[in-house]
C-alpha atoms as a PDB file:
ATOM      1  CA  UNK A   1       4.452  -0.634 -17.607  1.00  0.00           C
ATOM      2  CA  UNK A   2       5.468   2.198 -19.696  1.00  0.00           C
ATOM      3  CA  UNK A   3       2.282   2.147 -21.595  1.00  0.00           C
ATOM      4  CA  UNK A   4       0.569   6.005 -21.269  1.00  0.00           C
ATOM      5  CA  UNK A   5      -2.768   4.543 -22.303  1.00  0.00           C
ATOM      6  CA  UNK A   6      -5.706   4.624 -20.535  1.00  0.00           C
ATOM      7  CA  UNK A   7      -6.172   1.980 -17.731  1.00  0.00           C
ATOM      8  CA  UNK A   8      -8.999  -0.867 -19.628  1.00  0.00           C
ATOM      9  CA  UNK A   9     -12.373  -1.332 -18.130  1.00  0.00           C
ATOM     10  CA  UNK A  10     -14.731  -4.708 -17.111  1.00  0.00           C
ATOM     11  CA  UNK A  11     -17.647  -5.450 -16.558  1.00  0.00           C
ATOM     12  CA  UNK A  12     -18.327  -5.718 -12.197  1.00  0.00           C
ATOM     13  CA  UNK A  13     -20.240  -8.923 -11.330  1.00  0.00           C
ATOM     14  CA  UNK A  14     -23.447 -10.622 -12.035  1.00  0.00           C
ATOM     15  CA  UNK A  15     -25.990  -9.292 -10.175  1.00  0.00           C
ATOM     16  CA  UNK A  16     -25.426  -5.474 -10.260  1.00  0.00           C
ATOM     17  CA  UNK A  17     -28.900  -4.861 -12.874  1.00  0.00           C
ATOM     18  CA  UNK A  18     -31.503  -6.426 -12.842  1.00  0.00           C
ATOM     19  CA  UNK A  19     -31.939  -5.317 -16.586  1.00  0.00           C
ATOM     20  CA  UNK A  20     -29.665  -4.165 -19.272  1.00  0.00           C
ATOM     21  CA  UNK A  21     -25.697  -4.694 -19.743  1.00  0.00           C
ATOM     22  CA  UNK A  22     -23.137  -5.094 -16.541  1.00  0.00           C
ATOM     23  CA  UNK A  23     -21.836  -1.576 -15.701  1.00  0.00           C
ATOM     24  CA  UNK A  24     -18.116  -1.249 -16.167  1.00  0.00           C
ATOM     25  CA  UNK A  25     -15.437   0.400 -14.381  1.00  0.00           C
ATOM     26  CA  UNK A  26     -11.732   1.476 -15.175  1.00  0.00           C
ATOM     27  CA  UNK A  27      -9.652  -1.430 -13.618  1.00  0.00           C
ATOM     28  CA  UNK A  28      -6.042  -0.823 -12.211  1.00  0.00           C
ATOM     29  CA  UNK A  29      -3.121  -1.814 -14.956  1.00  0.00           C
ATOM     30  CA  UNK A  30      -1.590  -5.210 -15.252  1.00  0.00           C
ATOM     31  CA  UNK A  31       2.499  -4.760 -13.894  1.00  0.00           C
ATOM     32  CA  UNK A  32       4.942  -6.963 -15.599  1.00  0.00           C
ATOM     33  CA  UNK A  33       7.002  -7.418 -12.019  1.00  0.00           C
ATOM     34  CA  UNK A  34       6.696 -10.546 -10.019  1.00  0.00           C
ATOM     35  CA  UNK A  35       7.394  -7.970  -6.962  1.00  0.00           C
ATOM     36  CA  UNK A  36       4.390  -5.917  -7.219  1.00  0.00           C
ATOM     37  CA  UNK A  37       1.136  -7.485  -6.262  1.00  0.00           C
ATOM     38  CA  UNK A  38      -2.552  -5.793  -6.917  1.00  0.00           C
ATOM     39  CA  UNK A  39      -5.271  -6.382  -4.814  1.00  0.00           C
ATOM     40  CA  UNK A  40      -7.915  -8.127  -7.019  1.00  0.00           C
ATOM     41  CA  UNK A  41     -10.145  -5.535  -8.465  1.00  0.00           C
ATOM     42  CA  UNK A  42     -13.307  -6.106  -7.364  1.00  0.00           C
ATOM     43  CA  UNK A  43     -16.661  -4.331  -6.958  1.00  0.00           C
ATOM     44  CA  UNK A  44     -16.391  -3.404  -3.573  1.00  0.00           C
ATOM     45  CA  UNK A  45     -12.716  -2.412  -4.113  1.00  0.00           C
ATOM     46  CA  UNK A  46     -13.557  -0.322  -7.232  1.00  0.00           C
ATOM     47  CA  UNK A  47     -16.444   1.137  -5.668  1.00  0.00           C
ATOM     48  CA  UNK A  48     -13.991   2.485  -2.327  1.00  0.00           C
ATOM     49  CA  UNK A  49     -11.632   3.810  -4.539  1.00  0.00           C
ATOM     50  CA  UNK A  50     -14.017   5.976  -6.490  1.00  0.00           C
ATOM     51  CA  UNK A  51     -15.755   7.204  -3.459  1.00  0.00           C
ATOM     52  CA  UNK A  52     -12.152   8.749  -2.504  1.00  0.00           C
ATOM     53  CA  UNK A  53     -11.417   9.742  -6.053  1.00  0.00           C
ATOM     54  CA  UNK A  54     -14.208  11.717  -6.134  1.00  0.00           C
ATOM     55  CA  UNK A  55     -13.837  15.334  -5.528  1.00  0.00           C
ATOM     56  CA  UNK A  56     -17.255  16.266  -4.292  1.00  0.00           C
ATOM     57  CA  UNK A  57     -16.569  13.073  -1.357  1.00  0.00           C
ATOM     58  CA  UNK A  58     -15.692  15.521   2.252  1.00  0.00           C
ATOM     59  CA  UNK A  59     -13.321  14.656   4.824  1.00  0.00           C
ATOM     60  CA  UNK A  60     -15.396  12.305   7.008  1.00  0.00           C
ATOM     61  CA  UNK A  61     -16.282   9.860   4.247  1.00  0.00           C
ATOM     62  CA  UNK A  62     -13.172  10.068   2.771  1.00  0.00           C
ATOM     63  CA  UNK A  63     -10.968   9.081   5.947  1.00  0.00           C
ATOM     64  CA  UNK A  64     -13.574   6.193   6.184  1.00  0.00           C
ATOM     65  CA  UNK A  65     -13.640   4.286   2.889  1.00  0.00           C
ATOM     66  CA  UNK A  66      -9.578   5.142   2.723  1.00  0.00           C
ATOM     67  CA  UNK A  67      -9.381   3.456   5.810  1.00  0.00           C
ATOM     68  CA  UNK A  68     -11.494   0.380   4.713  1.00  0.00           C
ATOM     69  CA  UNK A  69      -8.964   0.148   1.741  1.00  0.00           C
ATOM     70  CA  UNK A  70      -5.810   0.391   3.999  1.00  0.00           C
ATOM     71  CA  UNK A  71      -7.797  -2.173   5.951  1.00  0.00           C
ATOM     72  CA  UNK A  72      -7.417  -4.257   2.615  1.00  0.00           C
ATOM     73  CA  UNK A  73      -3.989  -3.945   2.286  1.00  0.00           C
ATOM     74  CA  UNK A  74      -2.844  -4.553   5.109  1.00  0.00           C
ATOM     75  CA  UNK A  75      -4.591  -8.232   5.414  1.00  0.00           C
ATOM     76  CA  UNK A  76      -2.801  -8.869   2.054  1.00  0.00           C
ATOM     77  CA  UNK A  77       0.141  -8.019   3.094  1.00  0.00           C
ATOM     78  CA  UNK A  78       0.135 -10.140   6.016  1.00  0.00           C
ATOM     79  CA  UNK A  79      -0.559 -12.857   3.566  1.00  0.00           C
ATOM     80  CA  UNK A  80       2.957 -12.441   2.221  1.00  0.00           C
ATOM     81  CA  UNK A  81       4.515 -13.307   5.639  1.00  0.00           C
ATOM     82  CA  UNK A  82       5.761 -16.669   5.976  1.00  0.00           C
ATOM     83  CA  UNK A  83       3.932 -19.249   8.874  1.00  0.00           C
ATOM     84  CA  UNK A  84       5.282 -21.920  10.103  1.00  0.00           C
ATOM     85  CA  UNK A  85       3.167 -24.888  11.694  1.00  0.00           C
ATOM     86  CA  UNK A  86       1.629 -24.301  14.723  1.00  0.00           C
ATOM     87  CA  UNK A  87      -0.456 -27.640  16.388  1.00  0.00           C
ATOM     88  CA  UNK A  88      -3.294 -26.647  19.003  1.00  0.00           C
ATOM     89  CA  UNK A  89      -6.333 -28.001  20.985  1.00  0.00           C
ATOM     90  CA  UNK A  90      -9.525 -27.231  20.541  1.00  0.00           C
ATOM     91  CA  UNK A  91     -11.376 -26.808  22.990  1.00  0.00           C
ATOM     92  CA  UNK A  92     -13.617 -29.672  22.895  1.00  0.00           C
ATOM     93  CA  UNK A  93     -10.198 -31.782  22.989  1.00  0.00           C
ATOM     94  CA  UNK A  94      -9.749 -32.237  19.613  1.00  0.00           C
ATOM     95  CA  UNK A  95      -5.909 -31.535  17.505  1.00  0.00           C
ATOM     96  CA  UNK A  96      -5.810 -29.068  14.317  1.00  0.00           C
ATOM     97  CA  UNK A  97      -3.484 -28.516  12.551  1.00  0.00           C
ATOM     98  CA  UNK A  98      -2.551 -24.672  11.726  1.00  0.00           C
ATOM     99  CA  UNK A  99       0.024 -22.268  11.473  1.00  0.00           C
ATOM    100  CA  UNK A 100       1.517 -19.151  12.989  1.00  0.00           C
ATOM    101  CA  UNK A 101       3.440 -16.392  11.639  1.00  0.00           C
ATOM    102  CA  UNK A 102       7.303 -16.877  11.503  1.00  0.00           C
ATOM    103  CA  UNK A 103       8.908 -13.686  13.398  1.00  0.00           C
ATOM    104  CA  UNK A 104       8.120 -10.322  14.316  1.00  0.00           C
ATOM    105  CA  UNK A 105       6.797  -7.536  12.324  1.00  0.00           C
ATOM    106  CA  UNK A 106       6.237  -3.598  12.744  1.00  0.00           C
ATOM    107  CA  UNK A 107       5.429  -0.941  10.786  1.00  0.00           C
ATOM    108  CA  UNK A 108       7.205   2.100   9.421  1.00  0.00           C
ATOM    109  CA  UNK A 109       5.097   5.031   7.919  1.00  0.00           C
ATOM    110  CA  UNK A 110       6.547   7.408   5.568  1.00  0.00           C
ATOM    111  CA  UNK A 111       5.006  10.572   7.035  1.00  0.00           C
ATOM    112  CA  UNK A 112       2.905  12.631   6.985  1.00  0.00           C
ATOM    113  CA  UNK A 113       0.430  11.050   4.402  1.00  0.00           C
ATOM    114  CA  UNK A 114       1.712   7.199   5.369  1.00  0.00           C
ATOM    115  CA  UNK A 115       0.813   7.631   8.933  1.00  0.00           C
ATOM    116  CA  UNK A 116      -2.530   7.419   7.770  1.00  0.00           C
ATOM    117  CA  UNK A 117      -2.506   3.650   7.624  1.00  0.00           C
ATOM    118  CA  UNK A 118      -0.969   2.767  11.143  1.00  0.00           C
ATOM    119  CA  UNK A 119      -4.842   2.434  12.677  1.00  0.00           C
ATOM    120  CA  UNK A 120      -5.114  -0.102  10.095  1.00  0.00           C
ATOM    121  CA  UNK A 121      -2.379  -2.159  11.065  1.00  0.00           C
ATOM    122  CA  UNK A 122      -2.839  -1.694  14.683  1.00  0.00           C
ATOM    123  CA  UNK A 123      -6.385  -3.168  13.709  1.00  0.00           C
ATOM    124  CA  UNK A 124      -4.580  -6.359  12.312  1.00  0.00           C
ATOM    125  CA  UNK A 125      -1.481  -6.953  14.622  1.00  0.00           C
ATOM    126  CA  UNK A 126      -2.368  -6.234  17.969  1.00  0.00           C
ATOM    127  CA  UNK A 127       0.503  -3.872  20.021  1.00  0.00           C
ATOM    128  CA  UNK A 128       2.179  -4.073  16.688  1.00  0.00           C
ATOM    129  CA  UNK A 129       5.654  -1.432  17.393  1.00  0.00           C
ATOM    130  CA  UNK A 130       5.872   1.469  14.283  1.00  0.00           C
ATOM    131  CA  UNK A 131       8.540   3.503  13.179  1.00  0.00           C
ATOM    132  CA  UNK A 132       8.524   6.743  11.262  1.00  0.00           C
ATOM    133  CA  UNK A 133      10.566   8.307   8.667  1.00  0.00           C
ATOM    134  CA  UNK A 134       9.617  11.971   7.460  1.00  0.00           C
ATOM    135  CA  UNK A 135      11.398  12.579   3.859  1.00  0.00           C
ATOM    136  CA  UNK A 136      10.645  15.866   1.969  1.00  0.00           C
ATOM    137  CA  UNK A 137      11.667  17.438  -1.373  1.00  0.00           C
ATOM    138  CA  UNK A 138      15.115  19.596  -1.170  1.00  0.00           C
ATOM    139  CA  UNK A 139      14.265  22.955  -2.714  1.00  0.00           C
ATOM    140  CA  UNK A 140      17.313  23.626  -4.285  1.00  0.00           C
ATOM    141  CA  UNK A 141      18.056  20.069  -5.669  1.00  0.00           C
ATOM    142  CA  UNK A 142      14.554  18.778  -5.944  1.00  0.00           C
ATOM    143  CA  UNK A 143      15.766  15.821  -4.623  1.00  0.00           C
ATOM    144  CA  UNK A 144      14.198  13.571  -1.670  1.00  0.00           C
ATOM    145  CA  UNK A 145      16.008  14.250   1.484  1.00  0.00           C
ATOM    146  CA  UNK A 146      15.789  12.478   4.835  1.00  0.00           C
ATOM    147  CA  UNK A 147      15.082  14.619   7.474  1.00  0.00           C
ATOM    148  CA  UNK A 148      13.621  12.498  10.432  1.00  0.00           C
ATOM    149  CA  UNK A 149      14.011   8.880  11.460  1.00  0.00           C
ATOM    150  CA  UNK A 150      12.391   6.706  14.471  1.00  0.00           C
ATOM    151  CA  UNK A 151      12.799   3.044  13.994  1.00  0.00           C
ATOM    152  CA  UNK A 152      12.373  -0.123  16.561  1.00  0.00           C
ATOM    153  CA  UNK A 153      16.482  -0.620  17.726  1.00  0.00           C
ATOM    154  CA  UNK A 154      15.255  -4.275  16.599  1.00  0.00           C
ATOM    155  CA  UNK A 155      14.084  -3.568  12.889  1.00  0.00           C
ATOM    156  CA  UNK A 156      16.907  -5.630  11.721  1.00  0.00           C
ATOM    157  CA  UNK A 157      15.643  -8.566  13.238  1.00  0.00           C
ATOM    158  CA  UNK A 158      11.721  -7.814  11.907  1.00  0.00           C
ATOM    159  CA  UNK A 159       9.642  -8.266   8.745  1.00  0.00           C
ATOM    160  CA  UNK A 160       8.684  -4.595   7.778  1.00  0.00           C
ATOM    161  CA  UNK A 161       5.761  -3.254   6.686  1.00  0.00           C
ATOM    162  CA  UNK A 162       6.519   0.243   4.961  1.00  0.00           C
ATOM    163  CA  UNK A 163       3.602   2.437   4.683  1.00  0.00           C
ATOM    164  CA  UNK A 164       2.323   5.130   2.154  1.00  0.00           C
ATOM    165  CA  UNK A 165      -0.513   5.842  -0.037  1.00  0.00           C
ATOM    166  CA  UNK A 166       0.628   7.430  -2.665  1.00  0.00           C
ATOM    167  CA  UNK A 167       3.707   6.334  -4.748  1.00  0.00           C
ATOM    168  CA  UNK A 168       4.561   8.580  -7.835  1.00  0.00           C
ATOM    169  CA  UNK A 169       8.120   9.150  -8.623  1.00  0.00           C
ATOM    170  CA  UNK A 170       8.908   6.625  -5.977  1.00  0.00           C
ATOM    171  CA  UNK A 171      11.762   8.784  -4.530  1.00  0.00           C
ATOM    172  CA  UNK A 172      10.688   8.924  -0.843  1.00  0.00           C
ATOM    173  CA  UNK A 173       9.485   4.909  -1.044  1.00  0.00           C
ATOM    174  CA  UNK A 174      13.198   4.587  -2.548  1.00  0.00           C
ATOM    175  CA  UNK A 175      14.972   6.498   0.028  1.00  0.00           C
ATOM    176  CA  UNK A 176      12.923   4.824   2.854  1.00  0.00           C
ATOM    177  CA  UNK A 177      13.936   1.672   1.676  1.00  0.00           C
ATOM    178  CA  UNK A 178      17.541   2.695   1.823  1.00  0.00           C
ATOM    179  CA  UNK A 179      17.291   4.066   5.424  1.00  0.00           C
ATOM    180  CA  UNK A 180      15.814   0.358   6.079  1.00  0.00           C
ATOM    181  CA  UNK A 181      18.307  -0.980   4.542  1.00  0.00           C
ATOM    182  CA  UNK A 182      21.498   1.174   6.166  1.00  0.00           C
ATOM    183  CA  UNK A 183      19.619  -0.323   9.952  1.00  0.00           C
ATOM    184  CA  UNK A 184      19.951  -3.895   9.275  1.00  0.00           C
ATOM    185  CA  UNK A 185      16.840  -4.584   7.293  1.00  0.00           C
ATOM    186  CA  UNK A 186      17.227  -7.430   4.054  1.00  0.00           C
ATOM    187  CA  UNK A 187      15.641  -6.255   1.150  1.00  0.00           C
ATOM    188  CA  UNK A 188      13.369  -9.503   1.511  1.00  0.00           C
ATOM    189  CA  UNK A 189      11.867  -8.434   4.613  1.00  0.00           C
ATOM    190  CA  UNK A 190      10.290  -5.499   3.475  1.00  0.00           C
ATOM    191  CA  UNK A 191       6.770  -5.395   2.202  1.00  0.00           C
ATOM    192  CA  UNK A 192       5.940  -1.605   0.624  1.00  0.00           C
ATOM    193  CA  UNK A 193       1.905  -0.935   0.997  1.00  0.00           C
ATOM    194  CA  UNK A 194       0.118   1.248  -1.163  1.00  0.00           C
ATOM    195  CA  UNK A 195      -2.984   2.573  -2.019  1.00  0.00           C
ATOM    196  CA  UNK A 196      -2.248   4.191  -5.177  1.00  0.00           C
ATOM    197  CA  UNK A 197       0.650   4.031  -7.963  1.00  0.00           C
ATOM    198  CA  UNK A 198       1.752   5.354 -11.236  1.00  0.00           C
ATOM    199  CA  UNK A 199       3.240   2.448 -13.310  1.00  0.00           C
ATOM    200  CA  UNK A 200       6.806   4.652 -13.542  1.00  0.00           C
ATOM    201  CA  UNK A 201       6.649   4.718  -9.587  1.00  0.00           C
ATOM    202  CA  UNK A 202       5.954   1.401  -9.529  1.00  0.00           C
ATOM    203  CA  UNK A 203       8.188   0.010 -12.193  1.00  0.00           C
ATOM    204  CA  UNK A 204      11.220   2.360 -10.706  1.00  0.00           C
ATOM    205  CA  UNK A 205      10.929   0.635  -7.391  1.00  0.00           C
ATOM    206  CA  UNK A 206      10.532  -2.830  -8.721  1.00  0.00           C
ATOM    207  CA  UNK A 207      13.552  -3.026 -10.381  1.00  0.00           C
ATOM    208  CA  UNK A 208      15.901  -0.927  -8.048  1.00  0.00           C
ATOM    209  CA  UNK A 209      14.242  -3.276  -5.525  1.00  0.00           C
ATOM    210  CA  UNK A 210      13.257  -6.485  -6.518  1.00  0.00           C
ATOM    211  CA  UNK A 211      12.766  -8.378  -3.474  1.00  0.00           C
ATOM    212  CA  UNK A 212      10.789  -5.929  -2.094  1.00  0.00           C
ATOM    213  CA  UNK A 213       7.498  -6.519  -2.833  1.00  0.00           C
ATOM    214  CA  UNK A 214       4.679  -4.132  -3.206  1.00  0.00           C
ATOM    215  CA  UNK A 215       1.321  -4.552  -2.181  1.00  0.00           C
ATOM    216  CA  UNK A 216      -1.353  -1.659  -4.111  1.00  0.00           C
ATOM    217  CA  UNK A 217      -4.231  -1.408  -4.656  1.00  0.00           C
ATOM    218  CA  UNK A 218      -4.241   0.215  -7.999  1.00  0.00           C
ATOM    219  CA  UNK A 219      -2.025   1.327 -10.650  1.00  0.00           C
ATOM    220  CA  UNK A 220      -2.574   4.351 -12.189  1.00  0.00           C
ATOM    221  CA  UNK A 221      -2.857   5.601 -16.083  1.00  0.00           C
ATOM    222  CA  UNK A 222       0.349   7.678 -15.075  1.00  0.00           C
ATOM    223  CA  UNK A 223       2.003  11.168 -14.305  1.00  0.00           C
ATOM    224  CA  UNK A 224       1.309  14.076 -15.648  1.00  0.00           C
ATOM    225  CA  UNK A 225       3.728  17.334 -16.253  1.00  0.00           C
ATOM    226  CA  UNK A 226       4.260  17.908 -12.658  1.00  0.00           C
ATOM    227  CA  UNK A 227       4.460  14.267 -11.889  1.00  0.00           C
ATOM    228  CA  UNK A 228       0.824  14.184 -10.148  1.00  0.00           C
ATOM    229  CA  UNK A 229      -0.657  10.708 -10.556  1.00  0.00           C
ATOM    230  CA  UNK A 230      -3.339  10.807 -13.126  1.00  0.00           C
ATOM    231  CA  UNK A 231      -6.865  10.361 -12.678  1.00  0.00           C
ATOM    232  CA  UNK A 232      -5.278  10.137  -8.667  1.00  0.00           C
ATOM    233  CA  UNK A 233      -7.217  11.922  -6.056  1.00  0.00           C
ATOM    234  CA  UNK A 234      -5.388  14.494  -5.073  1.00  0.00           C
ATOM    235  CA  UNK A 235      -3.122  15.369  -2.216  1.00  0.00           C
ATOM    236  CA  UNK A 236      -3.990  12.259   0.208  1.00  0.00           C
ATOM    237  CA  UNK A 237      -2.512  14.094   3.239  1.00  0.00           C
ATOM    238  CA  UNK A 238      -4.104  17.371   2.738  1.00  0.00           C
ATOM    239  CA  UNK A 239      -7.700  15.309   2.114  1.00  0.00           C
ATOM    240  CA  UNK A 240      -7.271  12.618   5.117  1.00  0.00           C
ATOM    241  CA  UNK A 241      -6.020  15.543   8.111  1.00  0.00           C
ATOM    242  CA  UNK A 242      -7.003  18.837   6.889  1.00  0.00           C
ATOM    243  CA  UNK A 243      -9.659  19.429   4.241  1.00  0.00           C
END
């Protein structure tokens, strides 16, 4: 996880020329943490996330295909829920046998940036209830600081889904977790989606948190000197609600 080199590339598909080699694309980099979980790195994965990489991409397309990723995580994430068995008629009389999912769930976005994903989960889970937490840098200490919280009176009794794009440092993820934590909410219950990481951000929060499990889409070469993810794509805020 600590490795600074660059992220490898493969080769996407069978069919994408009908002559010459496969193209290839930089792929996300493997984690060593049974806690984090990447979303399989596919073409049409690959080919979202460089359409919001991409500097030249505006506003419009880039809330779109953002929004088709968040889309992506979120039906992952769900997959990490349990189910327990659920028996129903068809209704041309016949039994199946299926499942349903075990408990409530809600979302909490870390804002401004995370509330970017709620549409996406309101998609999924119908009236689904979401919290907020707004955490910003301390100017004098540097340090994350919590400076807003709104959270179900019931989120100790729910299976969380914690919500932001971006994770760097992982000091706002880590202090959100902690604020979940101080309501009532086990460690286990928690499921951290993101769209983005840097494999410090994401190997910090793994092992202060290991039963938390992260759901990403891709992890990142790294940080640079002011602890920007690297290649990234910029301030995901400023891109998704202003620029």
């Amino acid at each position: 996880m600590s490795d600074k080199s660059n992220a490898p590339s493969q080769c996407l598909g069978p069919n994408y020329r009908a002559e010459g080699e496969k193209p290839t694309a930089t792929v996300s980099k493997k984690v060593r943490h049974d806690n984090v979980h990447v979303l399989p790195q596919t073409p049409q994965l690959i080919a979202l996330l460089t359409m919001i990489r991409d500097h030249r991409t505006n506003r419009a397309d880039f809330i779109f295909y953002s929004n088709r990723i968040i889309r992506l995580l979120v039906e992952e994430g769900l997959n990490h829920l349990p189910v327990i068995q659920q028996e129903i008629t068809t209704p041309v009389g016949r039994h199946y046998n299926g499942v349903k999912f075990e408990g409530k769930i809600c979302g909490v976005s870390i804002m401004r940036a995370g509330e970017s994903m709620e549409q996406g989960l309101r998609d999924c889970c119908r009236s689904v209830r979401i919290g907020k937490i707004l955490i910003q840098r301390d100017e004098e200490t540097s340090q994350p600081r919590l400076f807003y919280e709104k959270l179900p009176e019931d989120i100790k009794d729910r299976w969380v889904l914690l919500l932001d794009p971006m994770l760097a440092t992982g000091g706002s993820a880590l202090m959100a977790v902690e604020v979940l934590r101080q309501k009532g909410v086990p460690e286990d219950r928690i499921l951290f989606l993101n769209l983005i990481a840097s494999p410090e951000g994401a190997d910090n929060f793994a092992e202060k948190f290991p039963k938390v499990r992260i759901v990403t889409a891709f992890i990142d070469e790294g940080l640079d000197e002011k602890n920007y993810i690297v290649p990234g794509l910029g301030d995901f805020g400023d891109r998704f609600y202003t620029l």
